[in-house]
C-alpha atoms as a PDB file:
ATOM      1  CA  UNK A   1      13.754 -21.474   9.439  1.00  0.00           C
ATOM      2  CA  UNK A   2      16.816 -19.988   8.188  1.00  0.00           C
ATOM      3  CA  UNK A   3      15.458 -16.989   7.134  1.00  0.00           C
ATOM      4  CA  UNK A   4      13.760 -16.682  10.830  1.00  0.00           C
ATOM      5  CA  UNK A   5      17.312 -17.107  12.187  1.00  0.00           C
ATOM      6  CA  UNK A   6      18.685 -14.364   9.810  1.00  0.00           C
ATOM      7  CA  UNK A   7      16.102 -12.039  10.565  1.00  0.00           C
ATOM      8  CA  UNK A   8      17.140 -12.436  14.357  1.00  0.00           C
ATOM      9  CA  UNK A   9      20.583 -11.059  13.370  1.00  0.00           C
ATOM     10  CA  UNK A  10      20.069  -8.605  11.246  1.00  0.00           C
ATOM     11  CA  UNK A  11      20.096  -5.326  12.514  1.00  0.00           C
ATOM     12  CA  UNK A  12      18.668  -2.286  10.108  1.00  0.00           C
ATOM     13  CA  UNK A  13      19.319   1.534  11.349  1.00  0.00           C
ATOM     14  CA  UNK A  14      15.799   3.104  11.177  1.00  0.00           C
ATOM     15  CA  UNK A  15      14.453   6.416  11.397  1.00  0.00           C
ATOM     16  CA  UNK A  16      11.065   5.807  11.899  1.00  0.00           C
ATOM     17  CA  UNK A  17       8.200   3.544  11.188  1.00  0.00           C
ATOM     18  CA  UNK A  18       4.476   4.884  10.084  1.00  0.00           C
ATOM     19  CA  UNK A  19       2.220   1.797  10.953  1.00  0.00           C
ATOM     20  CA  UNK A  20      -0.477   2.998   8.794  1.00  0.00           C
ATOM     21  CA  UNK A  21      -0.323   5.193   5.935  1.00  0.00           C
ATOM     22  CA  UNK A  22      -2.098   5.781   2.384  1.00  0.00           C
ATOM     23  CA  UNK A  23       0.032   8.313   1.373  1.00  0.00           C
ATOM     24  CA  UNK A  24       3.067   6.662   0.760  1.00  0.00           C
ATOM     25  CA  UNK A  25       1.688   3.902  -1.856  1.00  0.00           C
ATOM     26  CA  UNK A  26      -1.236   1.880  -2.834  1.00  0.00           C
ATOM     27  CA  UNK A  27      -3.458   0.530  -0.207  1.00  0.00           C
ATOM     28  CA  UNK A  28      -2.879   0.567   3.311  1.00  0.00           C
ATOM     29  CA  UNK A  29       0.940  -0.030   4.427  1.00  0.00           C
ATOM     30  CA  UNK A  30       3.572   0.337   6.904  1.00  0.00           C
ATOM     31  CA  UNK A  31       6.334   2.773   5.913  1.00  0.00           C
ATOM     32  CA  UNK A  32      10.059   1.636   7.426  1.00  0.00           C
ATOM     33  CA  UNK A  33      12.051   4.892   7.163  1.00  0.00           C
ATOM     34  CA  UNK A  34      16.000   3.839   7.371  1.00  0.00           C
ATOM     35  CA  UNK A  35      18.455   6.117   8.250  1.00  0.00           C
ATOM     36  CA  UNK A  36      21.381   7.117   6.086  1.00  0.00           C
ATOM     37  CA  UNK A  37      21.368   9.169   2.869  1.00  0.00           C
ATOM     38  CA  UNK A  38      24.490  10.200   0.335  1.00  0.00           C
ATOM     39  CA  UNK A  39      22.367  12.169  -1.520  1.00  0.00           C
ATOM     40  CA  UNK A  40      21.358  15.692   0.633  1.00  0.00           C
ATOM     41  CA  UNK A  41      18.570  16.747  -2.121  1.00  0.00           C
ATOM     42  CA  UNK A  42      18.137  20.366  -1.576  1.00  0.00           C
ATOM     43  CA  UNK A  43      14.825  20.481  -0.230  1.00  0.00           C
ATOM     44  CA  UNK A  44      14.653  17.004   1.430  1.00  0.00           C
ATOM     45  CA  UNK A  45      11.517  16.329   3.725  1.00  0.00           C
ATOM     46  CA  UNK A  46      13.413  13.711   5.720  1.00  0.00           C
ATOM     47  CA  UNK A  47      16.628  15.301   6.564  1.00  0.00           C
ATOM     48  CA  UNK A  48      16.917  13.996  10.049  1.00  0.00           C
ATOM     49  CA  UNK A  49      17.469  10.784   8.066  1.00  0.00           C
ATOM     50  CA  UNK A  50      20.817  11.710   6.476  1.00  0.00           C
ATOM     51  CA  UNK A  51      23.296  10.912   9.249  1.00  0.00           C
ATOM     52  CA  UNK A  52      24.196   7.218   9.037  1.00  0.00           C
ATOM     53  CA  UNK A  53      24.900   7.256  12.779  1.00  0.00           C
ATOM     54  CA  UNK A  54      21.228   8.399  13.724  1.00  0.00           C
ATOM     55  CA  UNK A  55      18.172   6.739  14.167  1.00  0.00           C
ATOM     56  CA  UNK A  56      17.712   3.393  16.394  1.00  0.00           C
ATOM     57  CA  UNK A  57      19.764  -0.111  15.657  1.00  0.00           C
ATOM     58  CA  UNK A  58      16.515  -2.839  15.120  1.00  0.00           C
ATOM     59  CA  UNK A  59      16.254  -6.497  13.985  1.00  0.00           C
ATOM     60  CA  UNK A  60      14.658  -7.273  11.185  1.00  0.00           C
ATOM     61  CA  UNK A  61      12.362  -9.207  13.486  1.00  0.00           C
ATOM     62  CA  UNK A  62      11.272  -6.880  15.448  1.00  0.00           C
ATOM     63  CA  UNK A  63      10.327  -4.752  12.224  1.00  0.00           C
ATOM     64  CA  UNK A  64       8.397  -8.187  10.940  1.00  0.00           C
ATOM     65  CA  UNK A  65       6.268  -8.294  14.429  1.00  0.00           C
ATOM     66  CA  UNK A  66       5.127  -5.320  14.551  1.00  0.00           C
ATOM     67  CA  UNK A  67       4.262  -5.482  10.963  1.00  0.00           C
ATOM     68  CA  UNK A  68       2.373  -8.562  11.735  1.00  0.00           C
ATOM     69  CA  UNK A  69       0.326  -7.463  14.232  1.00  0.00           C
ATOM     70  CA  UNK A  70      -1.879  -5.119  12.091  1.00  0.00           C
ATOM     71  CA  UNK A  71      -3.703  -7.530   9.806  1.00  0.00           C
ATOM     72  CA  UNK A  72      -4.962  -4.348   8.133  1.00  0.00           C
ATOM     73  CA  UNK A  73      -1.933  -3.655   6.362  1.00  0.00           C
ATOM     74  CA  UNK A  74      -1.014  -5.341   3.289  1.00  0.00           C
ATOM     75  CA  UNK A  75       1.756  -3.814   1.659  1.00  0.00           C
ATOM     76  CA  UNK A  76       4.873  -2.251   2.777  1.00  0.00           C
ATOM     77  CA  UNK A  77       7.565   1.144   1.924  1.00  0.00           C
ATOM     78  CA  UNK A  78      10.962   1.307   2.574  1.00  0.00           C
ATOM     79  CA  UNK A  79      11.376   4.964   2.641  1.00  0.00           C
ATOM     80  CA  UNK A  80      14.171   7.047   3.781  1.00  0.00           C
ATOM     81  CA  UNK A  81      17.006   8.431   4.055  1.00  0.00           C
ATOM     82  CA  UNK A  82      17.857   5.817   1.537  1.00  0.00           C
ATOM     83  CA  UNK A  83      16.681   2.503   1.583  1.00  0.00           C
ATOM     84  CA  UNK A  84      19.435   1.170  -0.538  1.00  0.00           C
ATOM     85  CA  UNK A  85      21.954   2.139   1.048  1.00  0.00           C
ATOM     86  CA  UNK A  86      21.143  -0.749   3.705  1.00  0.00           C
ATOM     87  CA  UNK A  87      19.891  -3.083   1.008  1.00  0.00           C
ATOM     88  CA  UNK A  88      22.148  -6.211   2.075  1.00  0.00           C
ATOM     89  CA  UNK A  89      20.280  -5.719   5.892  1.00  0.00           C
ATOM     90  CA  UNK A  90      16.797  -5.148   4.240  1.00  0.00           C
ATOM     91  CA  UNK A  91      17.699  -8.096   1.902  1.00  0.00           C
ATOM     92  CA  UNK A  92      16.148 -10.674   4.548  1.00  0.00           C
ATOM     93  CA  UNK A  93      12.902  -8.532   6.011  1.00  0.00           C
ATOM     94  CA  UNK A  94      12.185  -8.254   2.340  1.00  0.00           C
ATOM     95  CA  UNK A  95      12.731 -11.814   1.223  1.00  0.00           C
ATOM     96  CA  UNK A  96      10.075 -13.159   4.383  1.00  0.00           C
ATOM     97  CA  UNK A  97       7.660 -10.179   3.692  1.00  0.00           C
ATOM     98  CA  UNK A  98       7.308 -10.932  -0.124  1.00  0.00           C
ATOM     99  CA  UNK A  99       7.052 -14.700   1.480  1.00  0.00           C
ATOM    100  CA  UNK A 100       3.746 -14.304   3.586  1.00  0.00           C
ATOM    101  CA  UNK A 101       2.286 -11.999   0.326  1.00  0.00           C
ATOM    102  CA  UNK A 102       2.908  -8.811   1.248  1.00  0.00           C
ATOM    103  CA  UNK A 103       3.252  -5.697  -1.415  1.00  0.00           C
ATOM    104  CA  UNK A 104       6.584  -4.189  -1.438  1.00  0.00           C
ATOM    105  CA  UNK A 105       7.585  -0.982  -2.853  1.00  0.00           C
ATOM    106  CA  UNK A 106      10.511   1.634  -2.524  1.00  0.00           C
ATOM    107  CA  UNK A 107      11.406   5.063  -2.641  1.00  0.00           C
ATOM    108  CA  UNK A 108      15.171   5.858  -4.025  1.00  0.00           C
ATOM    109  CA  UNK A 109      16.872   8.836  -4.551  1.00  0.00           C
ATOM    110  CA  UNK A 110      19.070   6.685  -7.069  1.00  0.00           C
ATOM    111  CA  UNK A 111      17.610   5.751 -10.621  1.00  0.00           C
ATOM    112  CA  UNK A 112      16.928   2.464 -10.751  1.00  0.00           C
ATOM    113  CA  UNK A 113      20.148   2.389 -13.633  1.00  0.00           C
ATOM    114  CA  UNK A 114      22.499   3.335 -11.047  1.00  0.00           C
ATOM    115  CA  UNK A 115      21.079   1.032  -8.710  1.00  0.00           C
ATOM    116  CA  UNK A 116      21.658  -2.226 -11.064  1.00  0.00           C
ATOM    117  CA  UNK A 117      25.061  -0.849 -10.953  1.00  0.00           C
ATOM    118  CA  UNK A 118      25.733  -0.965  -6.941  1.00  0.00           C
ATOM    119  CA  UNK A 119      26.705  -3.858  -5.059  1.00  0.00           C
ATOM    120  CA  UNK A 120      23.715  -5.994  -3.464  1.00  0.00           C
ATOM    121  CA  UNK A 121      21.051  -3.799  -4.610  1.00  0.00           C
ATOM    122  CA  UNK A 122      19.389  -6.229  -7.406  1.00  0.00           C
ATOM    123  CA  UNK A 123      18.272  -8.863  -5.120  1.00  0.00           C
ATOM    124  CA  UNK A 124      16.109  -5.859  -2.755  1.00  0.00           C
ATOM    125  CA  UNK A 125      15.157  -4.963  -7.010  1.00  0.00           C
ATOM    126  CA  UNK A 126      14.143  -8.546  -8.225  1.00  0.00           C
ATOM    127  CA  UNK A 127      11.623  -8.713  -4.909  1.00  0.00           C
ATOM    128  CA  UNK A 128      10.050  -5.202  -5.372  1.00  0.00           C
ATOM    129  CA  UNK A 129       6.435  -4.601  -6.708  1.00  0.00           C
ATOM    130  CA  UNK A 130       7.026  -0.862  -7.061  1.00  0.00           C
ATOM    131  CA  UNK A 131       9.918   1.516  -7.091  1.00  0.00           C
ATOM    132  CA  UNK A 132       9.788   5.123  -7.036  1.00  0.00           C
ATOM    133  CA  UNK A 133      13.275   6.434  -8.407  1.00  0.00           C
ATOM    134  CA  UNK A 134      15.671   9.288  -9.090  1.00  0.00           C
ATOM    135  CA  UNK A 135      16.545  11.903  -6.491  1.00  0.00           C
ATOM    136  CA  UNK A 136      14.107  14.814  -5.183  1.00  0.00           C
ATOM    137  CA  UNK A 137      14.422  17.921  -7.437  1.00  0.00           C
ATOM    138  CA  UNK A 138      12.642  20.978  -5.111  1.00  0.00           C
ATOM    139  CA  UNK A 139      12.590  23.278  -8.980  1.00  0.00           C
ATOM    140  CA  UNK A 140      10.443  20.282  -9.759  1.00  0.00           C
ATOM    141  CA  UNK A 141       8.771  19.422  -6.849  1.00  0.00           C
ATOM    142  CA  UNK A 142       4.630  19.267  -7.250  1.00  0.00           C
ATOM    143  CA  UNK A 143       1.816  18.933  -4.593  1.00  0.00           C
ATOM    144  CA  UNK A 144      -0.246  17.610  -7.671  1.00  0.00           C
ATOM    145  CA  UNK A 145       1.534  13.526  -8.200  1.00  0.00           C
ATOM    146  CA  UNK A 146       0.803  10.603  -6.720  1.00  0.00           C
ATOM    147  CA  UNK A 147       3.380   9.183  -4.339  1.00  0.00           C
ATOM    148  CA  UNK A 148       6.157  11.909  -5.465  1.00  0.00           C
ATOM    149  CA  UNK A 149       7.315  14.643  -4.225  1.00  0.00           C
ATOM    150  CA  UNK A 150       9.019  16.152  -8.066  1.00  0.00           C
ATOM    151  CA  UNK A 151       8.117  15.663 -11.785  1.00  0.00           C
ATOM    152  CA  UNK A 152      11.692  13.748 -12.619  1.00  0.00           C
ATOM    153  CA  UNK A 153      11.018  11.240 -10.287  1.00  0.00           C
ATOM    154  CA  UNK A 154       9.561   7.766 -12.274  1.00  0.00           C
ATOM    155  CA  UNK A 155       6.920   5.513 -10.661  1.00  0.00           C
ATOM    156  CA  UNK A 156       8.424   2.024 -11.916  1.00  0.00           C
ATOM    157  CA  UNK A 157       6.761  -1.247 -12.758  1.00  0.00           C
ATOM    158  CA  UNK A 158       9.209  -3.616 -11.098  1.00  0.00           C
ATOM    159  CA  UNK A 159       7.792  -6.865 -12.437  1.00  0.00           C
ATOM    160  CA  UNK A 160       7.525  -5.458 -15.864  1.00  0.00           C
ATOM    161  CA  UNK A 161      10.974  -4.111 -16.089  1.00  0.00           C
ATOM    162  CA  UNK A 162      12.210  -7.597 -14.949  1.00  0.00           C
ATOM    163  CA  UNK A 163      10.385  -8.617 -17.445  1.00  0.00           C
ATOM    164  CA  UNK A 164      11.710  -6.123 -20.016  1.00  0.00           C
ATOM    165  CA  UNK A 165      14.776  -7.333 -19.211  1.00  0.00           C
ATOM    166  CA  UNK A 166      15.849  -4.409 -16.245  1.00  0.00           C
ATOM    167  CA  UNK A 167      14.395  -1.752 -18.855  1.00  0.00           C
ATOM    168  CA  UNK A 168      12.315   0.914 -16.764  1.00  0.00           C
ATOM    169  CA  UNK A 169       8.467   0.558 -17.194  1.00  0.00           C
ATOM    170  CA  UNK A 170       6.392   3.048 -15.759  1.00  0.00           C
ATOM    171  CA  UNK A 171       3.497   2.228 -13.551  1.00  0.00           C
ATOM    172  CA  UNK A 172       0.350   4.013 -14.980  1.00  0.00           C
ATOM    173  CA  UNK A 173      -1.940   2.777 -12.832  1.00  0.00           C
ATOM    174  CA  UNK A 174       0.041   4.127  -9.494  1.00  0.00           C
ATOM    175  CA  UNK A 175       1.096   7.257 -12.087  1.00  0.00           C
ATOM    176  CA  UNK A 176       0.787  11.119 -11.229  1.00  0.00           C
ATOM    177  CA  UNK A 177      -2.698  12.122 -10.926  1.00  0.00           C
ATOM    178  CA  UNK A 178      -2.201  15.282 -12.906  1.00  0.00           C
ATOM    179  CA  UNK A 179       0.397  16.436 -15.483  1.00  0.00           C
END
């Protein structure tokens, strides 16, 4: 129950939501866009999501409702802007998502290195199935991979690199399609 009570109160800034996608991971999902990015990659598809005033103030229990009316959907992206810049705020959604079974995964424009390295960010990390890491690069952005938009960009194994002790390990099976 306190988890229910914490999702009440938290507030996340949010850009958008996409109820249903299968472009934006495995399976079918619902894709939380939060607003705020440091990182202005040249070439950025999102970059209405920059401004950390912009997009709509929303409890994390609103986000969890409307996630729980499609039974459909079974995994969930937190997209951007960049997620991890509100990773305390997402901290809760994500703990009671991973709780009823859901799939989580994450798109950063940070490597997951420099992410161990800011504050809060490796408790969103220790509850993530998949992360997609490292900023977009538009000289090596390709049409041709598999939830990325540039060749730098890793596709990471987030229980295995727990495992590994917080060393990357790359995801083959959710890997680029073509090299």
């Amino acid at each position: 129950m306190r988890n229910m009570d914490a999702l009440k109160n938290t507030m996340l800034r949010v850009a958008g939501v996409i109820e249903e996608s299968i472009v934006d991971g495995p399976g079918l999902r619902f894709v939380l866009f939060l607003q705020g990015c440091r990182m202005h990659c040249k070439g950025c598809q999102n970059p209405q999501t920059w401004d950390f005033e912009g997009g709509t103030p929303v409890s994390a229990d609103e986000i969890l409702s409307r996630i729980q009316g499609d039974p459909l959907v079974h995994g969930i992206t937190f997209s951007g802007g960049e997620p991890f810049e509100q990773a305390g705020a997402l901290l809760p959604l994500a703990e009671e998502l991973k709780r009823r079974g859901y799939h989580l995964m994450a798109f950063s424009g940070y490597t997951l290195e420099q992410l161990l390295q800011k504050e809060g960010c490796r408790e969103l990390l220790s509850l993530l199935d998949i992360l997609v890491d490292g900023p977009f690069v538009e000289e090596q952005k390709s049409l041709e991979l598999r939830f990325r938009g540039s060749r730098n960009q890793r596709i990471l194994n987030m229980a295995a690199t727990r495992e590994n002790g917080w060393l990357p390990v790359l995801d083959e099976l959710h890997g680029p399609t073509k090299r």
